[in-house]
C-alpha atoms as a PDB file:
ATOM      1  CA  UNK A   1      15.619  -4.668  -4.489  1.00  0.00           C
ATOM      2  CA  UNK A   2      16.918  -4.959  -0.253  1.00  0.00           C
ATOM      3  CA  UNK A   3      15.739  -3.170   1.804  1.00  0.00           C
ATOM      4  CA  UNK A   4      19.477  -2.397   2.848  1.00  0.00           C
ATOM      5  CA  UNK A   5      18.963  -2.737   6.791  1.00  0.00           C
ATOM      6  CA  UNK A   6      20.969  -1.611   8.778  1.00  0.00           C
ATOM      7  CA  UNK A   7      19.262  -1.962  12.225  1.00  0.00           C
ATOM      8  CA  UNK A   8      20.464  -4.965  14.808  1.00  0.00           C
ATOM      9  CA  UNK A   9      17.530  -7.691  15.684  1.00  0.00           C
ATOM     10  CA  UNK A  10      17.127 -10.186  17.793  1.00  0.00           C
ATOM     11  CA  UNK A  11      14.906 -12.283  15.296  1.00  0.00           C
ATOM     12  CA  UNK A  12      17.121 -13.740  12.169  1.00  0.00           C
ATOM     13  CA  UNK A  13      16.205 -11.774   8.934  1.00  0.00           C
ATOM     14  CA  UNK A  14      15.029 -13.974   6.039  1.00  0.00           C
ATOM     15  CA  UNK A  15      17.160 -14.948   2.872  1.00  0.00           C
ATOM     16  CA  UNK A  16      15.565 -13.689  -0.419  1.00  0.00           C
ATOM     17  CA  UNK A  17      16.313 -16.811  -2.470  1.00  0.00           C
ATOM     18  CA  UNK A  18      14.131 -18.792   0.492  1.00  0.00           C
ATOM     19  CA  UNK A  19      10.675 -18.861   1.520  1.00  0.00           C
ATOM     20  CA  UNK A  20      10.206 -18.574   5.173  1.00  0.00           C
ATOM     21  CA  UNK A  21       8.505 -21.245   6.715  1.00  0.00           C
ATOM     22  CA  UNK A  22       5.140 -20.673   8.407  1.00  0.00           C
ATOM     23  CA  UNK A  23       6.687 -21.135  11.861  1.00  0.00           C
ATOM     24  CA  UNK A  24       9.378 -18.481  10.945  1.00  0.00           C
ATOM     25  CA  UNK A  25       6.037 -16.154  10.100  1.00  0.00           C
ATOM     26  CA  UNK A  26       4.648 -17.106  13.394  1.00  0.00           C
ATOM     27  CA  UNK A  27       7.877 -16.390  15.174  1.00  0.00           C
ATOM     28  CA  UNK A  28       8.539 -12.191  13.471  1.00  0.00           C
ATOM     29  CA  UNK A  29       4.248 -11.827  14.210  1.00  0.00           C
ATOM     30  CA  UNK A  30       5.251 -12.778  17.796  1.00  0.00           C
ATOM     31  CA  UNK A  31       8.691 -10.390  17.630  1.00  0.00           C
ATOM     32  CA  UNK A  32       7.112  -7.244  15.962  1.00  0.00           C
ATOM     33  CA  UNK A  33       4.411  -7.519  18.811  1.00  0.00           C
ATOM     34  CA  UNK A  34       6.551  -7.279  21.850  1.00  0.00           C
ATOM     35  CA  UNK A  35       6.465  -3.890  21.824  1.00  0.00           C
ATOM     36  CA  UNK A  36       2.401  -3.860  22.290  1.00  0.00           C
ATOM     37  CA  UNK A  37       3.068  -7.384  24.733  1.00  0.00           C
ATOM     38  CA  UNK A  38       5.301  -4.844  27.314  1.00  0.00           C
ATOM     39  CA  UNK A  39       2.485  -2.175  27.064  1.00  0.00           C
ATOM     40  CA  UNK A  40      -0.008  -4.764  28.355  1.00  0.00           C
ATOM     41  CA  UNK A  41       2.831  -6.366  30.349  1.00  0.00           C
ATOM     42  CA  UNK A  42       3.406  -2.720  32.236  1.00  0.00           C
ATOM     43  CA  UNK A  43      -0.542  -2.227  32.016  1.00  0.00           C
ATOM     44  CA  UNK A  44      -1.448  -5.531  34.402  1.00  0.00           C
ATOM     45  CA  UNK A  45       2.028  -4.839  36.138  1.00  0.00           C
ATOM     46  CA  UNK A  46       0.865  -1.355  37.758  1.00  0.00           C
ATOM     47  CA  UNK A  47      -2.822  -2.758  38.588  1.00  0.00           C
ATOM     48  CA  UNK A  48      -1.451  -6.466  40.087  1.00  0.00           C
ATOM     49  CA  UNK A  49       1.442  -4.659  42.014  1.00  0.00           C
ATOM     50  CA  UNK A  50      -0.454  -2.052  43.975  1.00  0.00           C
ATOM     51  CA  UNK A  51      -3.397  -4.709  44.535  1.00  0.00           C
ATOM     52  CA  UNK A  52      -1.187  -7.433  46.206  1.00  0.00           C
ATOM     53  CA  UNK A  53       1.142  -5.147  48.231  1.00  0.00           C
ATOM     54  CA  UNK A  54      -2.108  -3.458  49.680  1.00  0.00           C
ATOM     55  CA  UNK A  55      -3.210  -7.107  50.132  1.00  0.00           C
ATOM     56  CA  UNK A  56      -0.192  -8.125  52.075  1.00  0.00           C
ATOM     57  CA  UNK A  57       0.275  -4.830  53.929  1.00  0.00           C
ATOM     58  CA  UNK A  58      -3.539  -4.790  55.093  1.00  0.00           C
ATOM     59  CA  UNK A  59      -3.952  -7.963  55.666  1.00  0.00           C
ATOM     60  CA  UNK A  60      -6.804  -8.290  53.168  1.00  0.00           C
ATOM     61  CA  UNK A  61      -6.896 -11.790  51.335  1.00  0.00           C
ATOM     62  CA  UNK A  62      -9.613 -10.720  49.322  1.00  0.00           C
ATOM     63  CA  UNK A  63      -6.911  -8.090  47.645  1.00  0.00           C
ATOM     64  CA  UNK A  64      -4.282 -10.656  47.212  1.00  0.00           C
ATOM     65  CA  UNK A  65      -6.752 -12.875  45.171  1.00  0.00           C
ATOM     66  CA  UNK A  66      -7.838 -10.283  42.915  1.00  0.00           C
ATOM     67  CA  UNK A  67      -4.070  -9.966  42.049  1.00  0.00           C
ATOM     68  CA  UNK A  68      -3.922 -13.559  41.643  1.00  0.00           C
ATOM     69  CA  UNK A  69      -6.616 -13.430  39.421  1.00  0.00           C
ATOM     70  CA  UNK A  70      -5.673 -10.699  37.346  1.00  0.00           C
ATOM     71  CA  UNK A  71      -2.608 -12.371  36.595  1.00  0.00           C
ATOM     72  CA  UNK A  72      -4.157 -15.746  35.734  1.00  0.00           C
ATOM     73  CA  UNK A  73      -6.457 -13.504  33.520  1.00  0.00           C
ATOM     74  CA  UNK A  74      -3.184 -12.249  32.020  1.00  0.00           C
ATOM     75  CA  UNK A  75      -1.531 -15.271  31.414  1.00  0.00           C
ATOM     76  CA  UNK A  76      -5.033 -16.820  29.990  1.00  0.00           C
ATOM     77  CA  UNK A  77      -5.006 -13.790  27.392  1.00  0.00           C
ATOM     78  CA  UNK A  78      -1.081 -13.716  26.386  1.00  0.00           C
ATOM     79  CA  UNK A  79      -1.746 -18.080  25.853  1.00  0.00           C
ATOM     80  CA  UNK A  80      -5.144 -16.931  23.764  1.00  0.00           C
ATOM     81  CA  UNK A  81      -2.747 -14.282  21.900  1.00  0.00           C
ATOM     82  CA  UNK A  82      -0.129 -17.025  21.139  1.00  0.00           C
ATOM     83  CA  UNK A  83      -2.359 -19.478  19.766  1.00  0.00           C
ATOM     84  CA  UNK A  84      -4.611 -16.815  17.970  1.00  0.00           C
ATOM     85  CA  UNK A  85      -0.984 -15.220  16.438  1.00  0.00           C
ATOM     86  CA  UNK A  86      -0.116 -19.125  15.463  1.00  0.00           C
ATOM     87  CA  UNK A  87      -3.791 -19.299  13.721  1.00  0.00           C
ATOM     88  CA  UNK A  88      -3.429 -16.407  11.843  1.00  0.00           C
ATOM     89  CA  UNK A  89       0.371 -15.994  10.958  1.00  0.00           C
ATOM     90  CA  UNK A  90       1.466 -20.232  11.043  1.00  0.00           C
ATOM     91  CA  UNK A  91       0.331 -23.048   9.390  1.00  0.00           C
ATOM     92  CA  UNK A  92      -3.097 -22.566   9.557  1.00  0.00           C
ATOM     93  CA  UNK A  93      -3.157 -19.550   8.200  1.00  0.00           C
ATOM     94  CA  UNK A  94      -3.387 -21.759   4.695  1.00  0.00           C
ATOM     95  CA  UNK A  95      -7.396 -22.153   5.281  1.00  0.00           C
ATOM     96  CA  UNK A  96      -8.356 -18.410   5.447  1.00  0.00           C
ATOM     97  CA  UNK A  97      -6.097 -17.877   2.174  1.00  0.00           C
ATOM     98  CA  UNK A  98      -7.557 -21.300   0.497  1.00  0.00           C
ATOM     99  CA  UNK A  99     -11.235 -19.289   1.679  1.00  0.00           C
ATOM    100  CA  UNK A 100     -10.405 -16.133   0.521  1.00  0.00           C
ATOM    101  CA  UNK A 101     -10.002 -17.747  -3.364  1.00  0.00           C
ATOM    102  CA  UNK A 102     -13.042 -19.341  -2.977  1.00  0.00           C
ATOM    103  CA  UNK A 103     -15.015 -16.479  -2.415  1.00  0.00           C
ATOM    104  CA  UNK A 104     -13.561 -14.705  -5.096  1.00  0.00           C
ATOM    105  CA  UNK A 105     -13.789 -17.967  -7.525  1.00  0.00           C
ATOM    106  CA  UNK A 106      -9.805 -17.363  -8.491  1.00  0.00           C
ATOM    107  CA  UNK A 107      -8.253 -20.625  -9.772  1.00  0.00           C
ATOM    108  CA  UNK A 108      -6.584 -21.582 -13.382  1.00  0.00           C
ATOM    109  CA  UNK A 109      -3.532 -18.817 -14.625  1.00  0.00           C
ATOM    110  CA  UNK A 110      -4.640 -16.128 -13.374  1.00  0.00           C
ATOM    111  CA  UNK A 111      -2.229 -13.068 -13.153  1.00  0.00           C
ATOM    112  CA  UNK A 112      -2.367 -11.387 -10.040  1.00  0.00           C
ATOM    113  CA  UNK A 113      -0.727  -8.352  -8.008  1.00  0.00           C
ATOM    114  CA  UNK A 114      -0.709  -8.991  -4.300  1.00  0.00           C
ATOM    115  CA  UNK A 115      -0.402  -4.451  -2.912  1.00  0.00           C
ATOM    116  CA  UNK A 116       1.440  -4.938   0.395  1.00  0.00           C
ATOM    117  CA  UNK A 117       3.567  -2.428   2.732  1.00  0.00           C
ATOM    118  CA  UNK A 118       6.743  -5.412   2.964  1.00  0.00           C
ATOM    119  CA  UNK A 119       5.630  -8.402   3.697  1.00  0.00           C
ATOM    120  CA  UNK A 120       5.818 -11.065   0.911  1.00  0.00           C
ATOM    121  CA  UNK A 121       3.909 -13.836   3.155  1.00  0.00           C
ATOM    122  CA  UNK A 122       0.722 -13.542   1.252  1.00  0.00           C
ATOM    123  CA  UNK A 123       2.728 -13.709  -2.072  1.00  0.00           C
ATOM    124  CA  UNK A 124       4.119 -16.843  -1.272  1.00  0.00           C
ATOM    125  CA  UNK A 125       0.828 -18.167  -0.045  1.00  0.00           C
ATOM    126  CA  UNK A 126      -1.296 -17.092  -3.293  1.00  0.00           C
ATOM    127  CA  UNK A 127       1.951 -18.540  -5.458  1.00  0.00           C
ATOM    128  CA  UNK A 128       1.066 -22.204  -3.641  1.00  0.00           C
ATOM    129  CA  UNK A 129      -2.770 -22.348  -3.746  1.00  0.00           C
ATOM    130  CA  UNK A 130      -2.443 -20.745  -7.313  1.00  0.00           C
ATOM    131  CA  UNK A 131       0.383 -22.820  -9.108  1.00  0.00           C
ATOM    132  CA  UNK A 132      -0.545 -21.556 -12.504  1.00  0.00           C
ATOM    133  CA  UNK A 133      -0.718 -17.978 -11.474  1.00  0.00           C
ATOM    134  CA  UNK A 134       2.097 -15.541 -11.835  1.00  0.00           C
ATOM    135  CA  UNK A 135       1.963 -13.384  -8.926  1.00  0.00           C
ATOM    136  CA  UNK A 136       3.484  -9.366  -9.199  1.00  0.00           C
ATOM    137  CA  UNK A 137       4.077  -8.752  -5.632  1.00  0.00           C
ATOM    138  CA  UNK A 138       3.919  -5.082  -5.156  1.00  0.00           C
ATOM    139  CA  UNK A 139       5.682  -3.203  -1.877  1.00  0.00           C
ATOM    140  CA  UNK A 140       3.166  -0.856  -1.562  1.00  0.00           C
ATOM    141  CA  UNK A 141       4.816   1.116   1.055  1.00  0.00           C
ATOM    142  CA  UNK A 142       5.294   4.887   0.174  1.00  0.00           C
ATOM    143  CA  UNK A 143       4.794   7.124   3.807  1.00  0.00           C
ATOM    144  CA  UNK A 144       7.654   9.233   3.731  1.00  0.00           C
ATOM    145  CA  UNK A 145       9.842   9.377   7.261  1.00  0.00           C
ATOM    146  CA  UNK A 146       9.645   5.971   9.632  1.00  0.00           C
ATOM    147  CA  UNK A 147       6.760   4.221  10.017  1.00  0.00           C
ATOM    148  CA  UNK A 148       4.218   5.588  12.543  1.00  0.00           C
ATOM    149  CA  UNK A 149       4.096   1.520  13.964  1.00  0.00           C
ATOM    150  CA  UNK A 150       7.683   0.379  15.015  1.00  0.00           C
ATOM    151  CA  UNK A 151       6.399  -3.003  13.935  1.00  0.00           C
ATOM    152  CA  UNK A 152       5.617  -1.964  10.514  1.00  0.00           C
ATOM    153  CA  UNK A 153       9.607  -1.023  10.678  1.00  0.00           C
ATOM    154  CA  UNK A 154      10.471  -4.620  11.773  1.00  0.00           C
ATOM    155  CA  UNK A 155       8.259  -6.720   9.385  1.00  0.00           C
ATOM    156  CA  UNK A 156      10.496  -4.460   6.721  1.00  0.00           C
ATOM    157  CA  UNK A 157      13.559  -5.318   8.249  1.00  0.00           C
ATOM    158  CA  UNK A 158      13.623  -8.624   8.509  1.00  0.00           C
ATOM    159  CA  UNK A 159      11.996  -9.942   4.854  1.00  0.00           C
ATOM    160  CA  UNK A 160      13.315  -9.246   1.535  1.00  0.00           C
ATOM    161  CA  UNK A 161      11.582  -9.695  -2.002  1.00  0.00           C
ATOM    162  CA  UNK A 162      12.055 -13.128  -3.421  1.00  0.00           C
ATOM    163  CA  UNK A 163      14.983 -13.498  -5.601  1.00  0.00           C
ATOM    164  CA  UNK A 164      14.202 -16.740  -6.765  1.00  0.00           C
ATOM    165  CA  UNK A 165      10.713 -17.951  -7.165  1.00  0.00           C
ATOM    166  CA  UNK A 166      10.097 -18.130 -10.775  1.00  0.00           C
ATOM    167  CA  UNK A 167       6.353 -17.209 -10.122  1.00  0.00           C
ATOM    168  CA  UNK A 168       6.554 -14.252  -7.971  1.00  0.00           C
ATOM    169  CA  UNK A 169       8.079 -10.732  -9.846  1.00  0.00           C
ATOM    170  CA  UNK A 170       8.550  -8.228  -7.194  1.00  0.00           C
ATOM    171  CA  UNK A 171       8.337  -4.904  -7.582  1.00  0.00           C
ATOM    172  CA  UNK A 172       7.499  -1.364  -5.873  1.00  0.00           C
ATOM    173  CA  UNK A 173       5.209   1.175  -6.298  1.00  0.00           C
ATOM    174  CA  UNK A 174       5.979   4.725  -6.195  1.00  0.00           C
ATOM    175  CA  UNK A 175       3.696   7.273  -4.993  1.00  0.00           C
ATOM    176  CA  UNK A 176       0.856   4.735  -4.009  1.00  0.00           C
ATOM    177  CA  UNK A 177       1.251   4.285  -8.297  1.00  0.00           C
ATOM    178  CA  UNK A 178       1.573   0.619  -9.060  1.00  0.00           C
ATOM    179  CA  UNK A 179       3.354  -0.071 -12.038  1.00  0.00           C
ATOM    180  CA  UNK A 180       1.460  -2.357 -14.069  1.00  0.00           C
ATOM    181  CA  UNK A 181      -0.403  -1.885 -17.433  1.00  0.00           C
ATOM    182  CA  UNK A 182      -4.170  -1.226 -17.142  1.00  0.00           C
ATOM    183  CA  UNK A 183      -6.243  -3.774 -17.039  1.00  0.00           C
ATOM    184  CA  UNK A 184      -3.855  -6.730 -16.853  1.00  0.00           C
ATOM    185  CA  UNK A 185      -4.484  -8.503 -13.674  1.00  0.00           C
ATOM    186  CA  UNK A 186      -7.092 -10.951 -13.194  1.00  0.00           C
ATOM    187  CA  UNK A 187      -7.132 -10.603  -9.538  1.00  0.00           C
ATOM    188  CA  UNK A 188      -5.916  -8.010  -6.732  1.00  0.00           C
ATOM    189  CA  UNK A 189      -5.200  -8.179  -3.598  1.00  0.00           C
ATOM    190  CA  UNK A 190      -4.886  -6.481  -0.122  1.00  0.00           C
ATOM    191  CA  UNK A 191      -3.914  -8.431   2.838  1.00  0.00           C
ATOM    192  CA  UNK A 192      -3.012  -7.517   6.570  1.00  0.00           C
ATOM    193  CA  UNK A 193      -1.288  -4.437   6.869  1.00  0.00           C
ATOM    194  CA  UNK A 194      -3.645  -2.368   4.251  1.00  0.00           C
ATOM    195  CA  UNK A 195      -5.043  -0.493   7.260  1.00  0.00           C
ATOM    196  CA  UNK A 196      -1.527   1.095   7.554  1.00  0.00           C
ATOM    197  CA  UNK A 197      -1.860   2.491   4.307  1.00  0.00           C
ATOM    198  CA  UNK A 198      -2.754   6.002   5.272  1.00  0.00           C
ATOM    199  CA  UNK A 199      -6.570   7.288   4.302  1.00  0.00           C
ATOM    200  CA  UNK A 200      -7.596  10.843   2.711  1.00  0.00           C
ATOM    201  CA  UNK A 201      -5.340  10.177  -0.068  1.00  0.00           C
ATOM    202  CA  UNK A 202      -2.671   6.862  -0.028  1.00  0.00           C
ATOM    203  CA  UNK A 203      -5.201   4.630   0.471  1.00  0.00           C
ATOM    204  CA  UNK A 204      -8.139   5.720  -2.224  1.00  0.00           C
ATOM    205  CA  UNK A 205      -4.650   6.205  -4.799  1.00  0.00           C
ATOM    206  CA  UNK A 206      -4.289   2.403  -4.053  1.00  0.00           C
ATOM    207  CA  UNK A 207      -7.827   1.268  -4.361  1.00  0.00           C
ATOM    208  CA  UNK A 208      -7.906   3.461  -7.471  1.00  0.00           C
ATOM    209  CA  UNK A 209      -5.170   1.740  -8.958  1.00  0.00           C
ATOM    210  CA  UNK A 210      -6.364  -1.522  -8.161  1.00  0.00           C
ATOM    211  CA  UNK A 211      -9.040  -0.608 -10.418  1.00  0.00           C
ATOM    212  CA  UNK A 212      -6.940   0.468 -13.331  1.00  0.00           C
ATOM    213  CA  UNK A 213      -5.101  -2.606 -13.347  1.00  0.00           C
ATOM    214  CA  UNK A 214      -7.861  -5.259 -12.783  1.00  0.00           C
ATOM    215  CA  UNK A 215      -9.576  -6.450 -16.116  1.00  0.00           C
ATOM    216  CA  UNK A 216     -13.170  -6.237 -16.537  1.00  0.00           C
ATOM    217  CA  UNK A 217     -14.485  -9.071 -14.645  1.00  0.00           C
ATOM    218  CA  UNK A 218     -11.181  -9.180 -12.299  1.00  0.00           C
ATOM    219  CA  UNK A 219     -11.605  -9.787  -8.471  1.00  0.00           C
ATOM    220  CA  UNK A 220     -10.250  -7.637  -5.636  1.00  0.00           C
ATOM    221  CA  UNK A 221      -9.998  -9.687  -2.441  1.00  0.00           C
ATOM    222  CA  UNK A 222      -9.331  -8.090   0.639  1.00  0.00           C
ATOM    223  CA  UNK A 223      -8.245  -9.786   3.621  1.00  0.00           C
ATOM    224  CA  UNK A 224      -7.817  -8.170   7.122  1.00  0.00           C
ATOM    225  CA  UNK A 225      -7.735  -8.351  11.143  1.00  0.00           C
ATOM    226  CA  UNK A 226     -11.150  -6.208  11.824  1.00  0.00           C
ATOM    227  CA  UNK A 227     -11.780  -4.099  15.009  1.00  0.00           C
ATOM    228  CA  UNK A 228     -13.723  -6.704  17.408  1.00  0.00           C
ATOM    229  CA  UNK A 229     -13.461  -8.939  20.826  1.00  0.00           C
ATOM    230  CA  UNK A 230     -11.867 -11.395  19.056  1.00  0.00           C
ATOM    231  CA  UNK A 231      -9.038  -9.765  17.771  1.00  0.00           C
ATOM    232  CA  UNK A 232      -9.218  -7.467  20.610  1.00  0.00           C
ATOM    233  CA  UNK A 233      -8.143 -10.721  22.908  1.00  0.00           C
ATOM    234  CA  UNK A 234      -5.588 -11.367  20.368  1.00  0.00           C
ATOM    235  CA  UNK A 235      -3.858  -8.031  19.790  1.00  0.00           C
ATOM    236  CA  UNK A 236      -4.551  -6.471  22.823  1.00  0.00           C
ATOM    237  CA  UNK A 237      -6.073  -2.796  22.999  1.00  0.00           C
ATOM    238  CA  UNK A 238      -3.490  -1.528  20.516  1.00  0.00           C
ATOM    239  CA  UNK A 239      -5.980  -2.810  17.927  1.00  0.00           C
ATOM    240  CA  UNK A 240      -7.996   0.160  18.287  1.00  0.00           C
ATOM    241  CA  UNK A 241      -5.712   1.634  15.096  1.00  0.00           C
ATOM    242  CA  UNK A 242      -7.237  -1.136  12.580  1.00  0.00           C
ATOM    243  CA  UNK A 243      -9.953  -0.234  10.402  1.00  0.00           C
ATOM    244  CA  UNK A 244     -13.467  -1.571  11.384  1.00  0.00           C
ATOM    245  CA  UNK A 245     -15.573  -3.640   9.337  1.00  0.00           C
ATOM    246  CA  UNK A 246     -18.168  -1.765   8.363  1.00  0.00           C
ATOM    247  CA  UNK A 247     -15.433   0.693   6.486  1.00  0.00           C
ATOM    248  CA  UNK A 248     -14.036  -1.786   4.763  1.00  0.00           C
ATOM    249  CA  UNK A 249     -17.352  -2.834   3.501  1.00  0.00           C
ATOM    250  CA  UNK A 250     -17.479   0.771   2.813  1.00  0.00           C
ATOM    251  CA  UNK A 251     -14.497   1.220   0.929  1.00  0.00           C
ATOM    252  CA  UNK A 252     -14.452  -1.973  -1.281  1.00  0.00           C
ATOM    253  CA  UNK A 253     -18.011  -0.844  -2.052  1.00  0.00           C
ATOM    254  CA  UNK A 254     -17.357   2.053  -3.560  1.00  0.00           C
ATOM    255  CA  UNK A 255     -14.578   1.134  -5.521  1.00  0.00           C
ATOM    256  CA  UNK A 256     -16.559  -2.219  -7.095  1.00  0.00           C
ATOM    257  CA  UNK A 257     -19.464  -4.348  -7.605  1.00  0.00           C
ATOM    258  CA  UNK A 258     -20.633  -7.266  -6.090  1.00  0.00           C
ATOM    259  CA  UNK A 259     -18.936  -6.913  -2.825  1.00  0.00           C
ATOM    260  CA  UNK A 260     -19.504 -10.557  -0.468  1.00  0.00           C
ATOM    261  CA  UNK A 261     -18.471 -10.869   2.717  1.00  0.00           C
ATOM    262  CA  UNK A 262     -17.464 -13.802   4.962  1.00  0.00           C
ATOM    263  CA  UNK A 263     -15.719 -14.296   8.300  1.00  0.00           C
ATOM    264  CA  UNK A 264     -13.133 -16.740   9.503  1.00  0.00           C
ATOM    265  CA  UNK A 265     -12.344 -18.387  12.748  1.00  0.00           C
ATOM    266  CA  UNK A 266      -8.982 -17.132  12.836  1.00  0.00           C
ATOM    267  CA  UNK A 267     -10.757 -13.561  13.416  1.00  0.00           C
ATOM    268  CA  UNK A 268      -9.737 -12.357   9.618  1.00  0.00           C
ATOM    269  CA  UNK A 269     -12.971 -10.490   7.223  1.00  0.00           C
ATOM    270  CA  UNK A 270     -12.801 -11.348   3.760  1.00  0.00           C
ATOM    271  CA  UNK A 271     -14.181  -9.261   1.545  1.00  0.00           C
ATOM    272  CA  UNK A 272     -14.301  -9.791  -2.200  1.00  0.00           C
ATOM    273  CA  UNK A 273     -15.336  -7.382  -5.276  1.00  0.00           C
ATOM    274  CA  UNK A 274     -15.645  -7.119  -8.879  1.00  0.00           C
ATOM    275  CA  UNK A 275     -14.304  -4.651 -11.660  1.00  0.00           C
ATOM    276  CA  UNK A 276     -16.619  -3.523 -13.906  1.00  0.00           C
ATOM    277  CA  UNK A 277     -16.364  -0.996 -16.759  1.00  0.00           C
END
C-alpha cells in the first residue's frame, strides 16, 4: 500500500519496514513548514527592510532600532517555533501521548484504530505505550484532487504504512468509510491533522464511523494543535485554518458521552469520549 511518489524532496522519505525515529519526525514537521517559515520570513522581510533603509537614509536611529528589534523578535519566535515543533513532533512528544491514555483509562489489549490523513507517527506511538494492543492504522485521507495544504502533500510523500510491525495493520478508508466491523475497537483515535479532514460532510462521516466501530464502553481520544497564542507563536499566523477548541468540544460532544478535557504544555487539547448505545 505506497503511496507511489513520484515528487523530488529534499528531506529523505522513510522506509516502510522502519520506524522513524522521533528526531526524523521532528526534522519532516520542520520541512513541511518551510513553506509557512518563508511567508513569515517575506512578512518581517518587507516591514524590517523599509524600516532600516528609511533609518539609514534619514538619519533616524530610532528607525534602525525598531528594525533591529523586529528582527531579534523574529529570530526569538522562529527559536520558540523550533523548540515548540521539537516538543510536539520529537521525543517529548511521548508525554502528551502517555496523557492522552490516561485520560481515556486505555491500557491492557485493547484493539484500536488510529483515523489519520498519512501520517503513521501516532500509530507507532500508541503501538509502544500499548504493547498488548493491536493497532489498525487507518489513512483516512479521501479529498479528491491535491491537498488544499502543500504540507499535507509532503507528510504523504515522505512516510509509508508499516510493512513490518507485527502490531500495526494498515489500511485505508474509502469514502471517509473505515473498514472495520461494527463495534470492534476498544478505542479510537484522531490525532493532528483531523482538522484537515474537511467539515459539512468528511468529517461528521468520520466521527460517525468512529462510532460504528467503537464497542459500547469504547473511548474516542482526540488529540490536536488548538487555535491560541501558544500555538499561534509556534505555527505562525497560518494557524488560523485549525479548528478552535470550543468546536472540538463541540463536535466530540455530540458524537459521545462523557467528554473530559485537559491541556498540555506542548500546546496540544486532549479531549476524550465514550460510546454508548
Amino acid at each position: 500500500m505506497d503511496t507511489g511518489v513520484t515528487r523530488k524532496h529534499l528531506y529523505p522519505r522513510a522506509k516502510p519496514e522502519t520506524q522513524p525515529s522521533p528526531w526524523w519526525y521532528f526534522g519532516r514537521a520542520i520541512y513541511v513548514s518551510r513553506y509557512d517559515y518563508r511567508k513569515i520570513f517575506f512578512v518581517f522581510l518587507a516591514v524590517g527592510v523599509p524600516l532600516g533603509a528609511s533609518g539609514v537614509l534619514f538619519k533616524l536611529p530610532l528607525l534602525l532600532y525598531a528594525a533591529f528589534g523586529l528582527a531579534g523578535v523574529g529570530l526569538a519566535m522562529l527559536a520558540y517555533s523550533l523548540i515548540g515543533l521539537y516538543r510536539q513532533y520529537g521525543h517529548p512528544a511521548a508525554e502528551y501521548f502517555r496523557r492522552s491514555l490516561e485520560l481515556a483509562d486505555a491500557k491492557g489489549p485493547l484493539t484500536v484504530a488510529d483515523l489519520h490523513i498519512g501520517t503513521y507517527r501516532h500509530s507507532y506511538r500508541l503501538a509502544e505505550l500499548l504493547p498488548e494492543a493491536i493497532v489498525h492504522s487507518v489513512d483516512c485521507w479521501n479529498v479528491e484532487g491535491p491537498p488544499p495544504e502543500k504540507a499535507i502533500r509532503d507528510v504523504r510523500d515522505l512516510e509509508p504504512p508499516p510493512s513490518t510491525h507485527p502490531r500495526i495493520h494498515p489500511l485505508r478508508a474509502k469514502d471517509f468509510k473505515v473498514p472495520l466491523p461494527d463495534s470492534t475497537c476498544d478505542l479510537v483515535v484522531f490525532g493532528f491533522g483531523t482538522h484537515e479532514v474537511p467539515v459539512d460532510g468528511p468529517r461528521e462521516s468520520l466521527f460517525n464511523e468512529a462510532r460504528r466501530i467503537l464497542k459500547p464502553g469504547g473511548k474516542a481520544l482526540l488529540f490536536e494543535n488548538g487555535y491560541d497564542l501558544h500555538n499561534f507563536i509556534i505555527f505562525g499566523p497560518v494557524i488560523d485554518h485549525v479548528t478552535k477548541r470550543e468546536e472540538w468540544l463541540k463536535t466530540m460532544k455530540s458524537y459521545f458521552h462523557d467528554v473530559r478535557y485537559a491541556r498540555t504544555s506542548h500546546a496540544v487539547d486532549l479531549f476524550v469520549g465514550t460510546h454508548h448505545d
